[in-house]
PDB file of N, CA and C in Angstrom:
ATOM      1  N   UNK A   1     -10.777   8.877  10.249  1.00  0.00           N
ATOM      2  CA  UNK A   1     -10.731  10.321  10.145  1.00  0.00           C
ATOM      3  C   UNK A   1      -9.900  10.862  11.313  1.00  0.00           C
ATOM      4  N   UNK A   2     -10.316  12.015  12.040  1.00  0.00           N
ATOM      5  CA  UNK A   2      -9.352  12.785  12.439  1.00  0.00           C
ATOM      6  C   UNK A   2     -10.654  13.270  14.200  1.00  0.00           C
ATOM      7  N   UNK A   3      -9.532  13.619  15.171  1.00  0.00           N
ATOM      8  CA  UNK A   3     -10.682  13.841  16.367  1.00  0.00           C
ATOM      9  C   UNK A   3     -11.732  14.978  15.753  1.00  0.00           C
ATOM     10  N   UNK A   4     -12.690  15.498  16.008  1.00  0.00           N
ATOM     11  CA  UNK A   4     -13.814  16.744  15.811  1.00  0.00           C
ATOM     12  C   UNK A   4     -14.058  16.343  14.301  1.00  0.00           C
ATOM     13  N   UNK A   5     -13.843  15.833  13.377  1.00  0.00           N
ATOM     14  CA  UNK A   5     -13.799  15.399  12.362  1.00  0.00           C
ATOM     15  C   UNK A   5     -15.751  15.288  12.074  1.00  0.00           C
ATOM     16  N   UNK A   6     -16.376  16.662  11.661  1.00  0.00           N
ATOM     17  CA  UNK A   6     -17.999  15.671  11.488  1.00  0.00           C
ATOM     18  C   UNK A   6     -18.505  15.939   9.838  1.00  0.00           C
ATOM     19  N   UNK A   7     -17.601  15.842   8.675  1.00  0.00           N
ATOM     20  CA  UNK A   7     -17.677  15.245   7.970  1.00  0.00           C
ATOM     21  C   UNK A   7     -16.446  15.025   6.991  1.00  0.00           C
ATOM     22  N   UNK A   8     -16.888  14.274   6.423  1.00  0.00           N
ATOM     23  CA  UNK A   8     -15.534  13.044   5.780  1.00  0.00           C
ATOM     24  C   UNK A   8     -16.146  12.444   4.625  1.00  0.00           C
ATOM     25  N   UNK A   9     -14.832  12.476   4.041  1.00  0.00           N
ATOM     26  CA  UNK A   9     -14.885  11.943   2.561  1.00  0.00           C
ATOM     27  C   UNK A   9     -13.966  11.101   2.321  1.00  0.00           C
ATOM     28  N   UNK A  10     -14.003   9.722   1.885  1.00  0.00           N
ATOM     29  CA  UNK A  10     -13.314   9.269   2.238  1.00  0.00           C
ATOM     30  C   UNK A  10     -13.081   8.471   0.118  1.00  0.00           C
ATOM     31  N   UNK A  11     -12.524   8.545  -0.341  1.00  0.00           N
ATOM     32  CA  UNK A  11     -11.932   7.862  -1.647  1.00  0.00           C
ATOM     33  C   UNK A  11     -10.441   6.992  -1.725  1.00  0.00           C
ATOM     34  N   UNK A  12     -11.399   5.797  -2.578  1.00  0.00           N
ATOM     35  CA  UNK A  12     -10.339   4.774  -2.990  1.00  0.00           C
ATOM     36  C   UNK A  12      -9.283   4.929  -3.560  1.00  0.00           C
ATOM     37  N   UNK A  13      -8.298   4.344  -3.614  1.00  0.00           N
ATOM     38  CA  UNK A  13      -7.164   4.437  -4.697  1.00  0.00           C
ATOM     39  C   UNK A  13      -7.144   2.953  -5.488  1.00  0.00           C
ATOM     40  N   UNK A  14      -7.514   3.291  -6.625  1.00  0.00           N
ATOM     41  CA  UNK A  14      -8.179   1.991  -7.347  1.00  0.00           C
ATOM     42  C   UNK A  14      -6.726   1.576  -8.341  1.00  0.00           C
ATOM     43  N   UNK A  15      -6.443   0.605  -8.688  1.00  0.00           N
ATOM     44  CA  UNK A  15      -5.730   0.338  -9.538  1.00  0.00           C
ATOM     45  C   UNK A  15      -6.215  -1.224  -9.910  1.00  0.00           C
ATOM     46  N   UNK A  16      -6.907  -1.178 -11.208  1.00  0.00           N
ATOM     47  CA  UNK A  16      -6.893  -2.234 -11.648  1.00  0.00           C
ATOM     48  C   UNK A  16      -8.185  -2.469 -10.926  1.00  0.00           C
ATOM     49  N   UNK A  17      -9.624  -1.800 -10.826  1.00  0.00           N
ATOM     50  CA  UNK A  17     -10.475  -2.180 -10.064  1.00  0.00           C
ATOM     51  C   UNK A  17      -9.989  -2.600  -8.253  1.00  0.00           C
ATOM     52  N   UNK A  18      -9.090  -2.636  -8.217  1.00  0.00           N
ATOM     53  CA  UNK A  18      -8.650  -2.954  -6.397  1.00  0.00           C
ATOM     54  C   UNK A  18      -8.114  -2.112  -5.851  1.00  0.00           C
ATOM     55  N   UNK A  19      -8.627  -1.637  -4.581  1.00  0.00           N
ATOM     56  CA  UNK A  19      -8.246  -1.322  -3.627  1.00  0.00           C
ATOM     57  C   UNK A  19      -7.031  -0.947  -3.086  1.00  0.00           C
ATOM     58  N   UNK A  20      -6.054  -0.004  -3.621  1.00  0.00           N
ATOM     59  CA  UNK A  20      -4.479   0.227  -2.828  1.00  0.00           C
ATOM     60  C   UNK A  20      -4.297   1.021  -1.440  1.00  0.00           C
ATOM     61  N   UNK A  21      -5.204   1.601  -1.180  1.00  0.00           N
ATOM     62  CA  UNK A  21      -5.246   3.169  -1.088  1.00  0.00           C
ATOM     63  C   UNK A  21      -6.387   3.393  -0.775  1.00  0.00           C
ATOM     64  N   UNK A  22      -6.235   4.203   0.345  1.00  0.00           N
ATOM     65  CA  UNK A  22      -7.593   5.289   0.685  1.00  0.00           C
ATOM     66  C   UNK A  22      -7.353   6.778   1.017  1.00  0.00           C
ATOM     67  N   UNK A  23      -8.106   7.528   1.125  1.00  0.00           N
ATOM     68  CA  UNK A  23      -7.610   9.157   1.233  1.00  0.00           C
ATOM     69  C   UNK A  23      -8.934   9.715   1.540  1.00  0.00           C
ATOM     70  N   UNK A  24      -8.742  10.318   2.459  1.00  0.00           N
ATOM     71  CA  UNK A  24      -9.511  10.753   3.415  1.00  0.00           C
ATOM     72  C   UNK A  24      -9.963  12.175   3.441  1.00  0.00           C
ATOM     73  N   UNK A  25     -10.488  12.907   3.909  1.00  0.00           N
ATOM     74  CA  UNK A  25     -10.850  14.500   3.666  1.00  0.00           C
ATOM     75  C   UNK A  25     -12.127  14.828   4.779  1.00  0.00           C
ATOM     76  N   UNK A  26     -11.780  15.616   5.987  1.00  0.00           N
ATOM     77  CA  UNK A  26     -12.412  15.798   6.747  1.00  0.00           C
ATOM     78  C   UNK A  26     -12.658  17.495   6.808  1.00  0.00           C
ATOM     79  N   UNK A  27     -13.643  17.759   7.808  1.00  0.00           N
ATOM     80  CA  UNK A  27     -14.507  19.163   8.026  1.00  0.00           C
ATOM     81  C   UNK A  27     -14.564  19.133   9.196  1.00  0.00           C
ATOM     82  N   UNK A  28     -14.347  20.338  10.278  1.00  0.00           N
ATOM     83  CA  UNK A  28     -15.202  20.335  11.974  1.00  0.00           C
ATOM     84  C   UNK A  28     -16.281  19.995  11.810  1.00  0.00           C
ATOM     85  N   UNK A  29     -16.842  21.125  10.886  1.00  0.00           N
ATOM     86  CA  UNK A  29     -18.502  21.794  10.623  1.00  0.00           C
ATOM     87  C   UNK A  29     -19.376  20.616   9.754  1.00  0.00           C
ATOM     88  N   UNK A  30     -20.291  20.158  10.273  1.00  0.00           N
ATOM     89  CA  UNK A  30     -21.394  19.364   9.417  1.00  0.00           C
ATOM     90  C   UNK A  30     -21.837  20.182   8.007  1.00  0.00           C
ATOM     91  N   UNK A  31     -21.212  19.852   6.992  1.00  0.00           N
ATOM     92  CA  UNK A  31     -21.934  20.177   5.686  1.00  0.00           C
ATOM     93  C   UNK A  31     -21.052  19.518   4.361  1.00  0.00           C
ATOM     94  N   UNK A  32     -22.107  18.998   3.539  1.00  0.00           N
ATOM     95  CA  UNK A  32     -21.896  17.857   2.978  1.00  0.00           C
ATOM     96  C   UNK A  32     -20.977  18.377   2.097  1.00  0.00           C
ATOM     97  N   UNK A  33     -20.026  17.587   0.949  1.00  0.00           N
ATOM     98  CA  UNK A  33     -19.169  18.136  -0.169  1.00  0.00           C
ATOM     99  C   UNK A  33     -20.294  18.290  -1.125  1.00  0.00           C
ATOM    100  N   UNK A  34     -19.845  18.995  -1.789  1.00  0.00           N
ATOM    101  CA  UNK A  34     -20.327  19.519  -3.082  1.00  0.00           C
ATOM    102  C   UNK A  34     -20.143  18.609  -4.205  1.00  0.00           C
ATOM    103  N   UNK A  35     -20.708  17.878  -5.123  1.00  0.00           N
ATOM    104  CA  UNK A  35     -20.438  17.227  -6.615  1.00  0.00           C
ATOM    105  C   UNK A  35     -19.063  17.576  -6.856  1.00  0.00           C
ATOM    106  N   UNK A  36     -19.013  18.804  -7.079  1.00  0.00           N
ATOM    107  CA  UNK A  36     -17.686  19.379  -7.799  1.00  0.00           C
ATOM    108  C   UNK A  36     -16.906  18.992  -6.852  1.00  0.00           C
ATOM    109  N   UNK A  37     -16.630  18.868  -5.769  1.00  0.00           N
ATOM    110  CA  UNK A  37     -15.423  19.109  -5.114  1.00  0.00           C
ATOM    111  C   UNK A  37     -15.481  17.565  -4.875  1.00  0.00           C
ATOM    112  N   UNK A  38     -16.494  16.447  -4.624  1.00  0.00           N
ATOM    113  CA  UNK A  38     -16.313  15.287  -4.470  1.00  0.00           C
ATOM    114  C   UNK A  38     -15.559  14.754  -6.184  1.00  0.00           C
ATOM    115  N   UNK A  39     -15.409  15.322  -6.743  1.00  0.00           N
ATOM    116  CA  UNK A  39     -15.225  15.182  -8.183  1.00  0.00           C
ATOM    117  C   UNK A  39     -13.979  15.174  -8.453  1.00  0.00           C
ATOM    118  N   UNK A  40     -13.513  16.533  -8.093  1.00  0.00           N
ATOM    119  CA  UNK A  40     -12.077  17.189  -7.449  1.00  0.00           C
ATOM    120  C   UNK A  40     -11.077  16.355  -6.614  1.00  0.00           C
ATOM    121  N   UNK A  41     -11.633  15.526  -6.086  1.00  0.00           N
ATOM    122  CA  UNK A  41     -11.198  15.004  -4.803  1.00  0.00           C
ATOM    123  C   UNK A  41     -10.467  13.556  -5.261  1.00  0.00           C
ATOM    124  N   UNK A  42     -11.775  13.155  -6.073  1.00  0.00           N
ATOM    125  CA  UNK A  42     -11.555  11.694  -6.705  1.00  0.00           C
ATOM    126  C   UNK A  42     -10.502  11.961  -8.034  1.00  0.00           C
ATOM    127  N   UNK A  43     -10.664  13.157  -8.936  1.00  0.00           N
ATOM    128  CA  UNK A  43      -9.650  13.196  -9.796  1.00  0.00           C
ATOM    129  C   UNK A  43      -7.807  13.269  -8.763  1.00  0.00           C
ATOM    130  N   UNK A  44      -7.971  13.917  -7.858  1.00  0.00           N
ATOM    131  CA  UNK A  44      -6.573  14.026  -7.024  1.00  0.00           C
ATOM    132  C   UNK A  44      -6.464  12.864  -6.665  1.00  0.00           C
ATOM    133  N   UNK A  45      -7.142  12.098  -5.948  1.00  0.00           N
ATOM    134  CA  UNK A  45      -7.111  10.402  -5.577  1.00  0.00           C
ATOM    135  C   UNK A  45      -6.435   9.717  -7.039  1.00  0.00           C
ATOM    136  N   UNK A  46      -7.408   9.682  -8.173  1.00  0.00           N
ATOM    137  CA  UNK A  46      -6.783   9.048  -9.451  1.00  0.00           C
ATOM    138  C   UNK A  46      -5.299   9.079  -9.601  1.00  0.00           C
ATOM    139  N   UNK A  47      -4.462  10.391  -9.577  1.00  0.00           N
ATOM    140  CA  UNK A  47      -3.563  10.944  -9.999  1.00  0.00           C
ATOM    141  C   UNK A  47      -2.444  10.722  -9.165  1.00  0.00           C
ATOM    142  N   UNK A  48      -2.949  10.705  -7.587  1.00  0.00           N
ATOM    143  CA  UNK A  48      -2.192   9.963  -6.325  1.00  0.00           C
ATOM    144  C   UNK A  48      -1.788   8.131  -7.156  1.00  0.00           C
ATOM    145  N   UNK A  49      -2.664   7.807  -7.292  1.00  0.00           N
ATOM    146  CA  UNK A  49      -2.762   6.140  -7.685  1.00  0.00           C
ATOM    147  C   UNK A  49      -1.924   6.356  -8.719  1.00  0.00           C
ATOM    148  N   UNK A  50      -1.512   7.103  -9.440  1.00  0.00           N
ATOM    149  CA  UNK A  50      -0.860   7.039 -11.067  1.00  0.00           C
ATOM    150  C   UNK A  50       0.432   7.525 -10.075  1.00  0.00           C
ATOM    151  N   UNK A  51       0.996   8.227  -9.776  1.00  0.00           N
ATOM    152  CA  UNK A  51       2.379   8.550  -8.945  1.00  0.00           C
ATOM    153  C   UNK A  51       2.493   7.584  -8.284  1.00  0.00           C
ATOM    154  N   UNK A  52       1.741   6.971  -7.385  1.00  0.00           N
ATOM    155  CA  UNK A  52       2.202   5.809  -6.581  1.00  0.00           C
ATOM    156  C   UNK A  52       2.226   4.336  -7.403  1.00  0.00           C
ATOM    157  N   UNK A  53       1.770   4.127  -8.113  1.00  0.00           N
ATOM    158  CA  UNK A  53       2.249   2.802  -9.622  1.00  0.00           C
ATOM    159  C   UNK A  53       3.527   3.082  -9.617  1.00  0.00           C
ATOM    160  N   UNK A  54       3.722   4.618 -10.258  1.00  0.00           N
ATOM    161  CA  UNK A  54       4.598   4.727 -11.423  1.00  0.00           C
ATOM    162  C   UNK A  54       6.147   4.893 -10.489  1.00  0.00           C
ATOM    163  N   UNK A  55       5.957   5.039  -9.292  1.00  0.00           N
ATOM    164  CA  UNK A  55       6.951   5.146  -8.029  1.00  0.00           C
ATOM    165  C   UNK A  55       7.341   3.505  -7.754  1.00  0.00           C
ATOM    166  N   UNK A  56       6.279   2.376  -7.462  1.00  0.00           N
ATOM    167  CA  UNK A  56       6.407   1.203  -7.188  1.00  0.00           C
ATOM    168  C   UNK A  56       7.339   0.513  -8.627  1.00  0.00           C
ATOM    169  N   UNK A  57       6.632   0.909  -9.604  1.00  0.00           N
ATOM    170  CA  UNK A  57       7.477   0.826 -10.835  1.00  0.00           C
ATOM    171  C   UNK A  57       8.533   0.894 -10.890  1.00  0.00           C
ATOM    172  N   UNK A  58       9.192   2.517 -10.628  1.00  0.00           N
ATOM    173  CA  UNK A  58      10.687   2.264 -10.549  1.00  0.00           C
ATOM    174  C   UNK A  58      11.259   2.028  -9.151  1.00  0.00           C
ATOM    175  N   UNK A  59      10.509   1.507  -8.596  1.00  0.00           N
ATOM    176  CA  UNK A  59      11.495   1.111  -7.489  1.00  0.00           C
ATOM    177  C   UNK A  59      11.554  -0.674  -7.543  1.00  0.00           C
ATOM    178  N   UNK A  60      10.730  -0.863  -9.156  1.00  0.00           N
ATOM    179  CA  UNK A  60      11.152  -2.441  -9.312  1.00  0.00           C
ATOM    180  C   UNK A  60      12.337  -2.741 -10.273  1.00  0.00           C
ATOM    181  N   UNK A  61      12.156  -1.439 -11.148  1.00  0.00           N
ATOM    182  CA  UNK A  61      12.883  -1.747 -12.295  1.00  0.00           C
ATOM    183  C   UNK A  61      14.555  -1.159 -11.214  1.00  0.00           C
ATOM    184  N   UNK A  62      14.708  -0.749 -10.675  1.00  0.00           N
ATOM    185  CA  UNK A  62      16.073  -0.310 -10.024  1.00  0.00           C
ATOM    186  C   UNK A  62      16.584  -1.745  -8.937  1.00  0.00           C
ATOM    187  N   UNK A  63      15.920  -2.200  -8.276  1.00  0.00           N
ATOM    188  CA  UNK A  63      15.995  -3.520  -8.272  1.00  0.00           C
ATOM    189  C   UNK A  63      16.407  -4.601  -8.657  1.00  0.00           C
ATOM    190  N   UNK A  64      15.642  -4.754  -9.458  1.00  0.00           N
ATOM    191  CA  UNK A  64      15.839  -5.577 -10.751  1.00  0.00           C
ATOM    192  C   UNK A  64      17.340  -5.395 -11.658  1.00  0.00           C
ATOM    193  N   UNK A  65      17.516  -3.912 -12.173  1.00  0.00           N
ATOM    194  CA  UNK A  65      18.650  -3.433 -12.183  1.00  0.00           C
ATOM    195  C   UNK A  65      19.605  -3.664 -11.443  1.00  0.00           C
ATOM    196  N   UNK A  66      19.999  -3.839 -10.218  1.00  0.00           N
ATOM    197  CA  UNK A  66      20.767  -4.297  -8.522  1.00  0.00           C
ATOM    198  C   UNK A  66      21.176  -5.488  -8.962  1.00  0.00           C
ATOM    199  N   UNK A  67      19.914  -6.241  -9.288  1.00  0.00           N
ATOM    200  CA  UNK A  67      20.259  -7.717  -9.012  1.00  0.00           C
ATOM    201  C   UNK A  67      21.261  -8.444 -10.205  1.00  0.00           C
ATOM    202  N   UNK A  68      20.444  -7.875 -11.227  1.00  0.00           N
ATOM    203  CA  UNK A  68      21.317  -7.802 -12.919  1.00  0.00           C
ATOM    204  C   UNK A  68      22.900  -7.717 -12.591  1.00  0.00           C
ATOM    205  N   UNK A  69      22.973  -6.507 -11.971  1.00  0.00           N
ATOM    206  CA  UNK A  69      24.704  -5.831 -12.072  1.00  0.00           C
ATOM    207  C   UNK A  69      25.481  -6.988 -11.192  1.00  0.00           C
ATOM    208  N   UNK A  70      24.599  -7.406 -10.057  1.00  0.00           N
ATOM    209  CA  UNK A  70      25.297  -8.305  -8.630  1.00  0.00           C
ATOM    210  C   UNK A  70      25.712  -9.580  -9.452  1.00  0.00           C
ATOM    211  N   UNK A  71      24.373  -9.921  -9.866  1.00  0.00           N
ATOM    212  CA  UNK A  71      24.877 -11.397 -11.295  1.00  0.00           C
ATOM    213  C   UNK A  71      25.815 -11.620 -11.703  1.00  0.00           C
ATOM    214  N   UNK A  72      26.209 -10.168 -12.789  1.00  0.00           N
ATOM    215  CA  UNK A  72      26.924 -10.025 -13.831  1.00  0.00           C
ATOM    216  C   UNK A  72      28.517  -9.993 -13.057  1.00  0.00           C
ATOM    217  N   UNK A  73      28.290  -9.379 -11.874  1.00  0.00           N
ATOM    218  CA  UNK A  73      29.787  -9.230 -11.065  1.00  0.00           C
ATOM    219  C   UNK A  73      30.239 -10.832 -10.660  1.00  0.00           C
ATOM    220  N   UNK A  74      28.940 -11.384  -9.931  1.00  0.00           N
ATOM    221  CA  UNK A  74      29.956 -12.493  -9.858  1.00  0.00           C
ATOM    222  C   UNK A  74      29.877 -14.054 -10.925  1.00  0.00           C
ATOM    223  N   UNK A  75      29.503 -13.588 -12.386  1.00  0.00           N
ATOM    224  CA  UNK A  75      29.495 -14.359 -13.411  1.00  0.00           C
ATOM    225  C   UNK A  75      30.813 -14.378 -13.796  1.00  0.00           C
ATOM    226  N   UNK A  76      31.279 -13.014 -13.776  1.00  0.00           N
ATOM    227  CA  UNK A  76      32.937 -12.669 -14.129  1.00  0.00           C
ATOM    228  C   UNK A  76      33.688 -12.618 -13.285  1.00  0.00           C
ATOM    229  N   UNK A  77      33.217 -13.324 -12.101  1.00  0.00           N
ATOM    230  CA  UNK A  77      34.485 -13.003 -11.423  1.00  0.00           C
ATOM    231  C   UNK A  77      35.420 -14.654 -11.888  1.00  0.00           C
ATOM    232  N   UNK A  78      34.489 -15.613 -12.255  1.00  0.00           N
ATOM    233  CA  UNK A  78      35.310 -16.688 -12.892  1.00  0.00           C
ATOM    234  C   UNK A  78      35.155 -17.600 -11.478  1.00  0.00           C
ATOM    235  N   UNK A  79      35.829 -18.847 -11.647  1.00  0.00           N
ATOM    236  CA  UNK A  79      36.195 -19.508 -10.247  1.00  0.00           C
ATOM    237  C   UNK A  79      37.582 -18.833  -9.711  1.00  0.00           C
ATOM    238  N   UNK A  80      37.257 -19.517  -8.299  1.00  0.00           N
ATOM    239  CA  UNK A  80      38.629 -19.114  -7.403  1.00  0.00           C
ATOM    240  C   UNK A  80      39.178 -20.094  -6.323  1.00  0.00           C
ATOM    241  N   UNK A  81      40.410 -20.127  -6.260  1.00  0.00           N
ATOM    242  CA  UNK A  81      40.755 -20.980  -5.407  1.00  0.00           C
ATOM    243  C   UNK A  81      40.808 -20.270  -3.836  1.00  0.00           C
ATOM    244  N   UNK A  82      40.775 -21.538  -3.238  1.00  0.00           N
ATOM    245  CA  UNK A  82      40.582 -21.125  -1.673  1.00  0.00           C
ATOM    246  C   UNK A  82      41.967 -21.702  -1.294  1.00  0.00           C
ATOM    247  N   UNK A  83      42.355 -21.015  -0.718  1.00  0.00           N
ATOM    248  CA  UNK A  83      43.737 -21.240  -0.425  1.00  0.00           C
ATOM    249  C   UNK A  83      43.484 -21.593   1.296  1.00  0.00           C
ATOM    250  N   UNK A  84      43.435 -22.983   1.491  1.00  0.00           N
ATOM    251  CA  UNK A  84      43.714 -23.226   2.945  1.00  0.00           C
ATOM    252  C   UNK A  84      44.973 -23.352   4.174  1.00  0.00           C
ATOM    253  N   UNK A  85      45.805 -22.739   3.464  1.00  0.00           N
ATOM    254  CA  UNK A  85      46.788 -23.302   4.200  1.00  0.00           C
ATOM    255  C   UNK A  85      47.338 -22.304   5.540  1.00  0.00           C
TER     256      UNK A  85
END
């Protein structure tokens, strides 16, 4: 949590039952969250976990894409002679 921090909420970022992620939510003042807002909290956590997949996602498929194009460049580039002289 955070310094003066005296209460905290603290939710997982679950994907796939495991653990990615945590997210945190602190108060100065001692008083507990509310259902609703612990509710609130965990639906924003969910939705964090679905942007951060769907971000890791394309930052595989663009990658992946990279590596494809790098292939394909030097599949065609054919052989070459080395000219030592």
């Amino acid at each position: 949590m955070y310094a003066g921090c005296r209460t905290g909420l603290l939710v997982p970022l679950l994907r796939d039952k495991e653990i990615v992620g945590l997210i945190t939510l602190g108060r100065k003042q001692v008083q507990p969250f509310t259902d609703e807002q612990i509710c609130l909290f965990s639906a924003f956590a969910a939705q964090a976990t679905i942007a951060l997949e769907s971000t890791r996602r394309e930052r595989q498929y663009r990658e992946a894409q990279s590596e494809l194009a790098h292939a394909n460049r030097v599949a065609t580039m054919g052989p070459h002679r080395l000219d030592c002289s």
